[in-house]
Protein backbone atom coordinates (compact mmCIF):
# COMPACT_ATOMS: atom_id res chain seq x y z
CA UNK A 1 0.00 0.00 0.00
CA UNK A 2 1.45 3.46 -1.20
CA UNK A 3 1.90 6.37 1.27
CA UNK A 4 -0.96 7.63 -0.17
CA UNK A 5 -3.77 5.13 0.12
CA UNK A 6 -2.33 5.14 3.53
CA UNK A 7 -3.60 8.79 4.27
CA UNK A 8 -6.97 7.34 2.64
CA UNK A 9 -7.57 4.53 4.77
CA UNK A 10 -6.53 6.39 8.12
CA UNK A 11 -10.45 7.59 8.25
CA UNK A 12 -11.32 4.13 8.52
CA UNK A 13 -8.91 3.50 11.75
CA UNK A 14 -9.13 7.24 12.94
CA UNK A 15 -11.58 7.31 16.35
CA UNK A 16 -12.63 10.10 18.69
CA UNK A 17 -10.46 9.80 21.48
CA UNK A 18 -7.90 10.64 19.35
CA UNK A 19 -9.05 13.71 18.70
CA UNK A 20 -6.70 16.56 20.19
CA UNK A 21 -8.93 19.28 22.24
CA UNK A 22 -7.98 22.17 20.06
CA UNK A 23 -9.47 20.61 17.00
CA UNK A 24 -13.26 21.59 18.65
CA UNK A 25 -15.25 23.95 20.72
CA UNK A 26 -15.73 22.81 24.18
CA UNK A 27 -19.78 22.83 23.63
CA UNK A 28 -19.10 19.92 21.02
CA UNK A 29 -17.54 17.89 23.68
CA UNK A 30 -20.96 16.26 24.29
CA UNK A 31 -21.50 14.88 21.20
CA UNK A 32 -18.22 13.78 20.77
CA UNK A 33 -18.55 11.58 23.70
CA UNK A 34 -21.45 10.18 21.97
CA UNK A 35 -19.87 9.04 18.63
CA UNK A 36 -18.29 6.62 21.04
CA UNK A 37 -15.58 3.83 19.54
CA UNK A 38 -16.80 4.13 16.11
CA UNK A 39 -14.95 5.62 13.15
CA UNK A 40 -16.13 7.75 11.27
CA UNK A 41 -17.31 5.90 8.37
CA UNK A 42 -18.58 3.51 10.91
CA UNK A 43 -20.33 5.75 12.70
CA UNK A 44 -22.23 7.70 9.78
CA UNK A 45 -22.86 4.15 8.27
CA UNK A 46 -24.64 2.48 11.60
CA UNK A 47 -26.73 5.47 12.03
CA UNK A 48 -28.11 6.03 8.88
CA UNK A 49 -29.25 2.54 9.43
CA UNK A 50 -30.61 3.22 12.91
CA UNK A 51 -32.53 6.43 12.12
CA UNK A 52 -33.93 4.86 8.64
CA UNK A 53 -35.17 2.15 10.91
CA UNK A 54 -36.44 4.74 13.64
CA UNK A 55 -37.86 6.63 11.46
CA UNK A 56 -40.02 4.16 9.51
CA UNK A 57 -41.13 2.55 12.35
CA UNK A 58 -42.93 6.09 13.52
CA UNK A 59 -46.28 6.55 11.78
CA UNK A 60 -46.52 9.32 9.15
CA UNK A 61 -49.53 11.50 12.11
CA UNK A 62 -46.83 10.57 14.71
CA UNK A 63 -44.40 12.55 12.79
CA UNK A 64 -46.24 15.94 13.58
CA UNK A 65 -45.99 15.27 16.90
CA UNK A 66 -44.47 17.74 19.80
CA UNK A 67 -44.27 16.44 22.98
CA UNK A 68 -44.99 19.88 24.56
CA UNK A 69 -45.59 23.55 23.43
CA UNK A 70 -43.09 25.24 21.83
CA UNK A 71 -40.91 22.10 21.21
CA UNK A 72 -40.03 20.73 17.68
CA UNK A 73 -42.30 18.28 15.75
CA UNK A 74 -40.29 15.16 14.92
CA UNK A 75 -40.56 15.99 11.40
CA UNK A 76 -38.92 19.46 12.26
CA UNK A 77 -36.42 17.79 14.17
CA UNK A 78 -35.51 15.44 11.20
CA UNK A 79 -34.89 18.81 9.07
CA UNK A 80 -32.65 20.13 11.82
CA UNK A 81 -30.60 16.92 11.80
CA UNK A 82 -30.33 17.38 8.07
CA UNK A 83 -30.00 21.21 7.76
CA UNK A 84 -26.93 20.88 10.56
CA UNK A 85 -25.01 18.04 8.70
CA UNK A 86 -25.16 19.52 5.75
CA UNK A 87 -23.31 22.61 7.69
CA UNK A 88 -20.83 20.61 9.74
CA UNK A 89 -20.57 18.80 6.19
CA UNK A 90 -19.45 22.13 4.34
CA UNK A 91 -17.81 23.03 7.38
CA UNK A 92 -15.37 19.57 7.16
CA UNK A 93 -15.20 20.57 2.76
CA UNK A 94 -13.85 24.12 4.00
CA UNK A 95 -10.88 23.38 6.52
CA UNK A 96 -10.03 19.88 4.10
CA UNK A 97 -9.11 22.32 1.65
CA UNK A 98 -7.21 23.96 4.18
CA UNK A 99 -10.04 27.14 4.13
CA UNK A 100 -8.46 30.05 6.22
CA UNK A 101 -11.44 32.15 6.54
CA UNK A 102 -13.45 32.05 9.73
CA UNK A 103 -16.89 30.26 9.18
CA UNK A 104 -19.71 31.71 10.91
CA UNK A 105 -22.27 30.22 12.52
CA UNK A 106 -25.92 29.57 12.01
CA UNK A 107 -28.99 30.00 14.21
CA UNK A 108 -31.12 26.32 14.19
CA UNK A 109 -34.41 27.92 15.63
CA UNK A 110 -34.69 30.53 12.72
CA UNK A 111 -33.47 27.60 9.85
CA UNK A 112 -36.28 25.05 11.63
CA UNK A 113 -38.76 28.33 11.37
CA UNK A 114 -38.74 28.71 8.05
CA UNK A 115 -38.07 25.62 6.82
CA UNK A 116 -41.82 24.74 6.23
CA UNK A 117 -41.10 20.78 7.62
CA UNK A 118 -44.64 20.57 8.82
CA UNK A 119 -45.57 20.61 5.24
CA UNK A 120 -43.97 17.63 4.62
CA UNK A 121 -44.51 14.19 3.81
CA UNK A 122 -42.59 11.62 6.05
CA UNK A 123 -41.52 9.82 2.66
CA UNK A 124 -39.63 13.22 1.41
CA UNK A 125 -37.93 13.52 4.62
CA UNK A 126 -36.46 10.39 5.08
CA UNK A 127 -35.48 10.19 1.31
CA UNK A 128 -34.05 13.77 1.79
CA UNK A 129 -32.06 12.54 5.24
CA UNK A 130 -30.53 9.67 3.40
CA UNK A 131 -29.34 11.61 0.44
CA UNK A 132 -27.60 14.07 2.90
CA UNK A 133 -26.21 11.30 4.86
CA UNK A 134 -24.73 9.67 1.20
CA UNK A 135 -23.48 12.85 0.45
CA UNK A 136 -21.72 13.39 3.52
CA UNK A 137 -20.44 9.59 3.61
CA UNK A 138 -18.72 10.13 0.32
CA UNK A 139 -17.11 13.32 1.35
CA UNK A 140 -15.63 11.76 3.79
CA UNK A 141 -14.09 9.19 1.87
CA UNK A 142 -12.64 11.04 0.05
CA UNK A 143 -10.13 13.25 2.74
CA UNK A 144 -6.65 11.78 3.71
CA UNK A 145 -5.25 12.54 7.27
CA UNK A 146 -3.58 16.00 6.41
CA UNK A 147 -7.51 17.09 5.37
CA UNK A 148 -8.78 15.36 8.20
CA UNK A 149 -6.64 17.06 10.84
CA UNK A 150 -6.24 20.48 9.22
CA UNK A 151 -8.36 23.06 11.62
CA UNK A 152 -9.94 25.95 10.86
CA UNK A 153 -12.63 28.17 12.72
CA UNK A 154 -16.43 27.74 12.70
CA UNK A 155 -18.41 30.09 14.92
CA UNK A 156 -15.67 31.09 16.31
CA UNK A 157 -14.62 27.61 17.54
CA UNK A 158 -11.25 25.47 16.08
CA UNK A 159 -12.53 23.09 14.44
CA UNK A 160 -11.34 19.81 12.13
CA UNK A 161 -12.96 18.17 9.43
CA UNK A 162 -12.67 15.11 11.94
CA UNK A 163 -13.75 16.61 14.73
CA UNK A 164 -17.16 17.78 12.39
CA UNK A 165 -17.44 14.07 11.20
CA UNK A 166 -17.68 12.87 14.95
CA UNK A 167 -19.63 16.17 15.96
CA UNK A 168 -21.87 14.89 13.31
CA UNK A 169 -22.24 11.71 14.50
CA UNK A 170 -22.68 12.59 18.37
CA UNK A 171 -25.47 15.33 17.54
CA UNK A 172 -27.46 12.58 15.95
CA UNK A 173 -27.06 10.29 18.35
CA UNK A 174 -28.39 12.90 20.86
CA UNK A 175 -31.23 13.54 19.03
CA UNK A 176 -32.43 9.37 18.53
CA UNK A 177 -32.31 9.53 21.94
CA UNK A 178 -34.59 12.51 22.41
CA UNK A 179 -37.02 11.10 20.06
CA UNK A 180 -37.10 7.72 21.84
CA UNK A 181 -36.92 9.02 25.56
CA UNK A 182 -39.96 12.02 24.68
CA UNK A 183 -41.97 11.39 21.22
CA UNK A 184 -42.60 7.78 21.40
């Protein structure tokens, strides 16, 4: 195997607790924690099949469900999982191409707002959520280690197009839970 396909195959070794703390805001921590022992391709892989299986399970009337005033619908919560990987996704794109410029943030109440999700089917969102989640699997096979580990700044945090893929991973994993613990 060349030097190369060496720096190729390192995202498919690479975990989270090898992450060094300046490649991430301390808020990401969290989800971190929760991407667990799982690479990154590993990780994106087992829960695209989790929340395709969650998500089918739920009944398309259960999917404009709150669990209390004010909180998201589980179809508005499905946009905000795809609306923020497709930002931590663009975010990873930036700093693998070694991107200097500081990347600001984004608000998630105002995106969810206006983002019409109610409107919805349950079929378009989970067909939309899987074509994200492609998307951002391929990206990531595509980045060798000097992508991975170059950081840049998002929202005025360091941040690594590894750290983003495990970020990625951990926010989703928060938000299964959420789903499970208070909407079903």
């Amino acid at each position: 195997m060349s030097n190369f396909d060496k720096g190729f195959f390192y995202i498919y070794e690479m975990k989270a607790e090898q992450l060094q703390p300046n490649e991430y805001g301390a808020f990401y921590a969290q989800y971190i924690s929760l991407a667990g022992d799982d690479e990154i391709i590993a990780g994106l892989t087992s829960n695209l099949r989790e929340i395709t299986d969650l998500l089918t399970s739920i009944s398309e009337s259960k999917f404009d469900y709150s669990y209390a005033e004010g909180k998201w619908t589980i179809k508005e919560l499905l946009v905000h999982l795809i609306d923020t990987e497709r930002v931590f996704a663009y975010r990873a794109l930036r700093f693998a191409r070694m991107d200097t410029n500081d990347l600001s943030g984004f608000e998630q109440d105002d995106y969810v707002v206006v983002s019409k999700a109610n409107s919805r089917s349950k079929a378009d969102l989970i067909e939309e959520y899987i074509a994200v989640r492609k998307a951002t699997l391929t990206l990531y096979k595509s980045l060798d280690q000097d992508m991975l580990k170059f950081i840049g700044t998002a929202n005025n945090s360091p941040t690594s197009a590894r750290a983003l893929g495990f970020i990625i991973i951990g926010h989703e994993r928060h938000h299964v839970k959420i789903i499970k613990e208070l909407y079903l």
